[in-house]
C-alpha atoms as a PDB file:
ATOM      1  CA  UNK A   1      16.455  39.183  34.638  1.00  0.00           C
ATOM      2  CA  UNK A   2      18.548  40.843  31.961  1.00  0.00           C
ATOM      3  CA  UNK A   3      21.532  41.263  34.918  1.00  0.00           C
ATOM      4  CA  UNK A   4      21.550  37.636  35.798  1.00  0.00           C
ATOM      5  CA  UNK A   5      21.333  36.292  32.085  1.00  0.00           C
ATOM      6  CA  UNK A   6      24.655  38.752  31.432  1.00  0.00           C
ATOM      7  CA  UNK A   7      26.400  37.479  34.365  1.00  0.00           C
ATOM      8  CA  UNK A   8      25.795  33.745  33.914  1.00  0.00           C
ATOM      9  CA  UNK A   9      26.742  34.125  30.575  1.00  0.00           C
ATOM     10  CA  UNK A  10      30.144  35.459  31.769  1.00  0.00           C
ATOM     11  CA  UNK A  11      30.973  32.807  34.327  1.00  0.00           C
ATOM     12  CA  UNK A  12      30.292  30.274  31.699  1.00  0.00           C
ATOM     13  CA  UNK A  13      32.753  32.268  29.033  1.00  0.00           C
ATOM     14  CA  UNK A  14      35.358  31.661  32.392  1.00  0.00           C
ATOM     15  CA  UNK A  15      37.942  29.079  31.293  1.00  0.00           C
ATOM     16  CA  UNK A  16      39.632  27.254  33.584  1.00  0.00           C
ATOM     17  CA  UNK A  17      42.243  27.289  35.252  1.00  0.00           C
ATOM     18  CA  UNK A  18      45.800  25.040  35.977  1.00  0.00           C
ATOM     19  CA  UNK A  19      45.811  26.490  39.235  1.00  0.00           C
ATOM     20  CA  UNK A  20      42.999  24.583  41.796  1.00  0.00           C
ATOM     21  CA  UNK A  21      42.944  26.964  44.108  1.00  0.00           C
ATOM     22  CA  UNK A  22      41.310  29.664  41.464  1.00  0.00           C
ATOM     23  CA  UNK A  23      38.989  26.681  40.401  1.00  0.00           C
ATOM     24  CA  UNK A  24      37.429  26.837  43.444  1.00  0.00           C
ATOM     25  CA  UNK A  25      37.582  30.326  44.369  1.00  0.00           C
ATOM     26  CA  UNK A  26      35.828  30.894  40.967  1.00  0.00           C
ATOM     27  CA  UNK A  27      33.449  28.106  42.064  1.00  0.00           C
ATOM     28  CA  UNK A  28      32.587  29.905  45.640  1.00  0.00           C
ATOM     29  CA  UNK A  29      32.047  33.177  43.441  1.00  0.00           C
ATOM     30  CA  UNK A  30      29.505  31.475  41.136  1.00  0.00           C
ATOM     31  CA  UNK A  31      28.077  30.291  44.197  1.00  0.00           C
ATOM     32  CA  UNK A  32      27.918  33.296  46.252  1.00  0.00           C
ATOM     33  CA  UNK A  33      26.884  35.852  43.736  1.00  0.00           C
ATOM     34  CA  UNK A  34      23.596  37.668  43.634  1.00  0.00           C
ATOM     35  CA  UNK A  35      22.060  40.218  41.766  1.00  0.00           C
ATOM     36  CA  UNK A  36      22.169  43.451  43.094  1.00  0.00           C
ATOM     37  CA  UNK A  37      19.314  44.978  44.796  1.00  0.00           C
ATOM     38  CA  UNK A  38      18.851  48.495  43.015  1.00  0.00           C
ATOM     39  CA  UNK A  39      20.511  49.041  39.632  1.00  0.00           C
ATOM     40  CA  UNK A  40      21.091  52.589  38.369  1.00  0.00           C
ATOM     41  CA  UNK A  41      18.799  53.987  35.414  1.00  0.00           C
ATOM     42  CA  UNK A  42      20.679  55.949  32.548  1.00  0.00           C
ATOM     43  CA  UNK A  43      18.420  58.860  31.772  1.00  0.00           C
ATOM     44  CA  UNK A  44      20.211  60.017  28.043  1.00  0.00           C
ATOM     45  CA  UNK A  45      19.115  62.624  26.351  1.00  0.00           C
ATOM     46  CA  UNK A  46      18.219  61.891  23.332  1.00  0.00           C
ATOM     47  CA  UNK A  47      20.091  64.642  21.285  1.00  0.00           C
ATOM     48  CA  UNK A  48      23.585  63.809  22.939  1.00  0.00           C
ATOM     49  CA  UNK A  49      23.416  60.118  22.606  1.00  0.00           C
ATOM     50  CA  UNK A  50      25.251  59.384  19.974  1.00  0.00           C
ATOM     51  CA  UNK A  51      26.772  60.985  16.577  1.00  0.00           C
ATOM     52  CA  UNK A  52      24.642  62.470  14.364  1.00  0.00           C
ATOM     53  CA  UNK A  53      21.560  62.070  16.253  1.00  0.00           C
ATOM     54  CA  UNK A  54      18.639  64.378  15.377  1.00  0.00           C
ATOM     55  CA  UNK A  55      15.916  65.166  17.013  1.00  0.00           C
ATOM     56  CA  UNK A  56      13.004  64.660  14.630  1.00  0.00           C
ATOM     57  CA  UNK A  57      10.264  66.580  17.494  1.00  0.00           C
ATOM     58  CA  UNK A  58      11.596  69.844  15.130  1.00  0.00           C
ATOM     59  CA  UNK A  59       9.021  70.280  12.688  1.00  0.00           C
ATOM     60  CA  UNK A  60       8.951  74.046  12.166  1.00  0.00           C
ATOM     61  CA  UNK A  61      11.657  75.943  10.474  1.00  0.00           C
ATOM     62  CA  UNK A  62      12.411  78.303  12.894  1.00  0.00           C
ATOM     63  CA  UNK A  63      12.510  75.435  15.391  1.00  0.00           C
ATOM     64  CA  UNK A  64      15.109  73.959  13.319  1.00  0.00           C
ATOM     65  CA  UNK A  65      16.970  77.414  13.172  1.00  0.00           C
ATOM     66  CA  UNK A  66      16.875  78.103  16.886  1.00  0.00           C
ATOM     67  CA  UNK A  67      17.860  74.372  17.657  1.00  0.00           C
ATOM     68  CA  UNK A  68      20.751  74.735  15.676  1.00  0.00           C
ATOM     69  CA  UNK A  69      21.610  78.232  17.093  1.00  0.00           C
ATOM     70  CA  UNK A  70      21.573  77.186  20.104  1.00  0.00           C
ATOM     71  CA  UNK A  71      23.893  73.685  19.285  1.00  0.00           C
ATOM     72  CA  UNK A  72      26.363  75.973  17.778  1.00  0.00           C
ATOM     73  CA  UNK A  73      26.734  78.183  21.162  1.00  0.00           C
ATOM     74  CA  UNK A  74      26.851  75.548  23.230  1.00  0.00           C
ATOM     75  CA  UNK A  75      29.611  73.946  20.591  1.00  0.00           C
ATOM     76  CA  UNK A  76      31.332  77.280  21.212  1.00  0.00           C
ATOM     77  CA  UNK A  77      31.705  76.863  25.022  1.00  0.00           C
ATOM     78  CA  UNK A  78      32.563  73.306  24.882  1.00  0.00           C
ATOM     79  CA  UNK A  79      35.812  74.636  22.323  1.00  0.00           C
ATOM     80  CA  UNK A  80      36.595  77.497  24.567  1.00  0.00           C
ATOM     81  CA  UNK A  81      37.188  75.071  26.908  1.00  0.00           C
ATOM     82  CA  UNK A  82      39.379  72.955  24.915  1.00  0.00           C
ATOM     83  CA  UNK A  83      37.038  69.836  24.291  1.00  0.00           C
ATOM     84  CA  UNK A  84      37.541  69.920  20.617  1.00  0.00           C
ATOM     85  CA  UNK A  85      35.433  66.675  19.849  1.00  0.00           C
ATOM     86  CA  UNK A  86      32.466  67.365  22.163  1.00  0.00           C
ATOM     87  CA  UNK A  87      32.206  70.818  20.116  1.00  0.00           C
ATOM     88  CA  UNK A  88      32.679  69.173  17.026  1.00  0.00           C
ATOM     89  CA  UNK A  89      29.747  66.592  17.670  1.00  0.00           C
ATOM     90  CA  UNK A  90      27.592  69.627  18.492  1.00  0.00           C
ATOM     91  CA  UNK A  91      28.694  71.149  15.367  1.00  0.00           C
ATOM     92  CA  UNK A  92      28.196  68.104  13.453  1.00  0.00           C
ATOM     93  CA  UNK A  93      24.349  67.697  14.763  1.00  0.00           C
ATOM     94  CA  UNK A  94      23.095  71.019  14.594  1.00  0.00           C
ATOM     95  CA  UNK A  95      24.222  70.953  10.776  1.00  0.00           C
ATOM     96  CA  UNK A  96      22.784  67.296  10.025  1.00  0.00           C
ATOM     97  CA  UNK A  97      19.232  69.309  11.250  1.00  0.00           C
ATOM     98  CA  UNK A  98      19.603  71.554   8.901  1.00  0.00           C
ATOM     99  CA  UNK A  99      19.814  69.084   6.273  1.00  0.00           C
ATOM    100  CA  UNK A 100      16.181  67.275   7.114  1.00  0.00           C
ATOM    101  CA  UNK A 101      13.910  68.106   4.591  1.00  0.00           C
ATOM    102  CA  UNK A 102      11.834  70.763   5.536  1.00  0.00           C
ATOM    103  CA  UNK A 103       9.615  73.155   3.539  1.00  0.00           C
ATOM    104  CA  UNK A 104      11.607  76.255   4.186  1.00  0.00           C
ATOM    105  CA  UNK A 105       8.384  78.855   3.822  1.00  0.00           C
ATOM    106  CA  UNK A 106      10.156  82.079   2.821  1.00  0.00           C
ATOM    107  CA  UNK A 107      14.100  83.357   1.443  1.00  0.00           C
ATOM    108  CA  UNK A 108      14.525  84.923   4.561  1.00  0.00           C
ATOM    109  CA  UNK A 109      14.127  81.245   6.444  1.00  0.00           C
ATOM    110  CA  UNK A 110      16.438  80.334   4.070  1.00  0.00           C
ATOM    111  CA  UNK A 111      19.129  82.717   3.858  1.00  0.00           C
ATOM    112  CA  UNK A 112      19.350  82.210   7.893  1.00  0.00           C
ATOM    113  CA  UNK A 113      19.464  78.831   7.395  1.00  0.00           C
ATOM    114  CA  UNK A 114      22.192  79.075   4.827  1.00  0.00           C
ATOM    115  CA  UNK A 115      24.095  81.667   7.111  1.00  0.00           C
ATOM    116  CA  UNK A 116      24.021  78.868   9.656  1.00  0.00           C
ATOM    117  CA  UNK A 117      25.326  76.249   7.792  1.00  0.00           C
ATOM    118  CA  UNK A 118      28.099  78.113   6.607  1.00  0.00           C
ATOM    119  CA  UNK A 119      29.573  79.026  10.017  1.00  0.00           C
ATOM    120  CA  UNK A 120      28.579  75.440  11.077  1.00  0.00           C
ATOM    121  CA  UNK A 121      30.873  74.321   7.752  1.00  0.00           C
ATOM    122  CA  UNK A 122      33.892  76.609   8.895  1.00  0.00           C
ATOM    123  CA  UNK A 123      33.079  75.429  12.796  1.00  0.00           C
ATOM    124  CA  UNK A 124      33.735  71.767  11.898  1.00  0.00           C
ATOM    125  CA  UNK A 125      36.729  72.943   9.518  1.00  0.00           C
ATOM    126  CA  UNK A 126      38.209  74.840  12.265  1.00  0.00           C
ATOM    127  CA  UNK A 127      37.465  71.738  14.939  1.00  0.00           C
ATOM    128  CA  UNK A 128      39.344  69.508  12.257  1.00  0.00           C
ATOM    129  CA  UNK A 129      42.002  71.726  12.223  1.00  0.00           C
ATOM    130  CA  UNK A 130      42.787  71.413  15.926  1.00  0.00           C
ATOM    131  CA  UNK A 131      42.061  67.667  15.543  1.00  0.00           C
ATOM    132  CA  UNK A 132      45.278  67.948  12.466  1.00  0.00           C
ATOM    133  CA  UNK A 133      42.245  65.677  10.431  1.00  0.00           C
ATOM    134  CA  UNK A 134      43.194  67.776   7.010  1.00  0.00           C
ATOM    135  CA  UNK A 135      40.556  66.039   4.916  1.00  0.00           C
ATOM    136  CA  UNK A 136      38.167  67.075   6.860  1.00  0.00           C
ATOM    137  CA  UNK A 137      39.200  70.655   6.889  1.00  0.00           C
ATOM    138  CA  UNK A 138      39.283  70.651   3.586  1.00  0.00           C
ATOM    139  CA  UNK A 139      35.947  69.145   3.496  1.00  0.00           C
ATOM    140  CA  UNK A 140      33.966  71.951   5.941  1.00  0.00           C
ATOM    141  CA  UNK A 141      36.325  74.740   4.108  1.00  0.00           C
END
């Protein structure tokens, strides 16, 4: 239903035109058109969706350690391989977790978690870097 109520409200956003001819091959289109049978499903996950998305299923803080360990290697392929902002997203999210308030239970939780955020911090500095975005270097520096 969605499909149809999009695509009606395009042909009636069509202006038209000096030109009869497109009138009424515009006309035959309207006409003629038909939803299509199958439409494809996007199956996102959710902690690539967008920036700065966090998944909030992380209630333990070793959870949040290992999720984040494990954003910051994958960060470190995606730079290897030259995709500077996909790395720097990564980056980006596995710090924001860090920053959800969470009772960190003993110094050793958080010295990791410190550890972490400080390579996270010169990551995104060094991601900037490549990006020439200075402030934000001198931001994660």
């Amino acid at each position: 239903a969605k499909v149809c109520e999009r695509q009606m409200e395009a042909f009636a956003e069509h202006q038209p035109s000096m030109v009869e001819e497109h009138n009424s091959a515009f006309a035959h289109e309207v006409a003629t058109w038909r939803p299509p049978r199958t439409l494809t499903r996007w199956h996102v996950r959710l902690e690539s969706a967008t920036e700065g998305v966090i998944p909030v299923h992380l209630t333990w803080p070793q959870e949040r350690l290992d999720w984040s360990a494990r954003q910051k290697q994958f960060a470190a392929v995606l730079l290897q391989k030259g995709h500077v902002a996909r790395a720097r997203r990564r980056y980006k999210k596995a710090l924001l977790d860090l920053e959800i308030p969470t009772e960190w239970s003993t110094e050793a939780l958080v010295i990791a978690r410190n550890q972490l955020r400080l390579a996270l911090h010169l990551n995104l500095a060094l991601c900037a870097l490549k990006e020439e975005d200075y402030e934000q270097v001198l931001w994660h520096a």
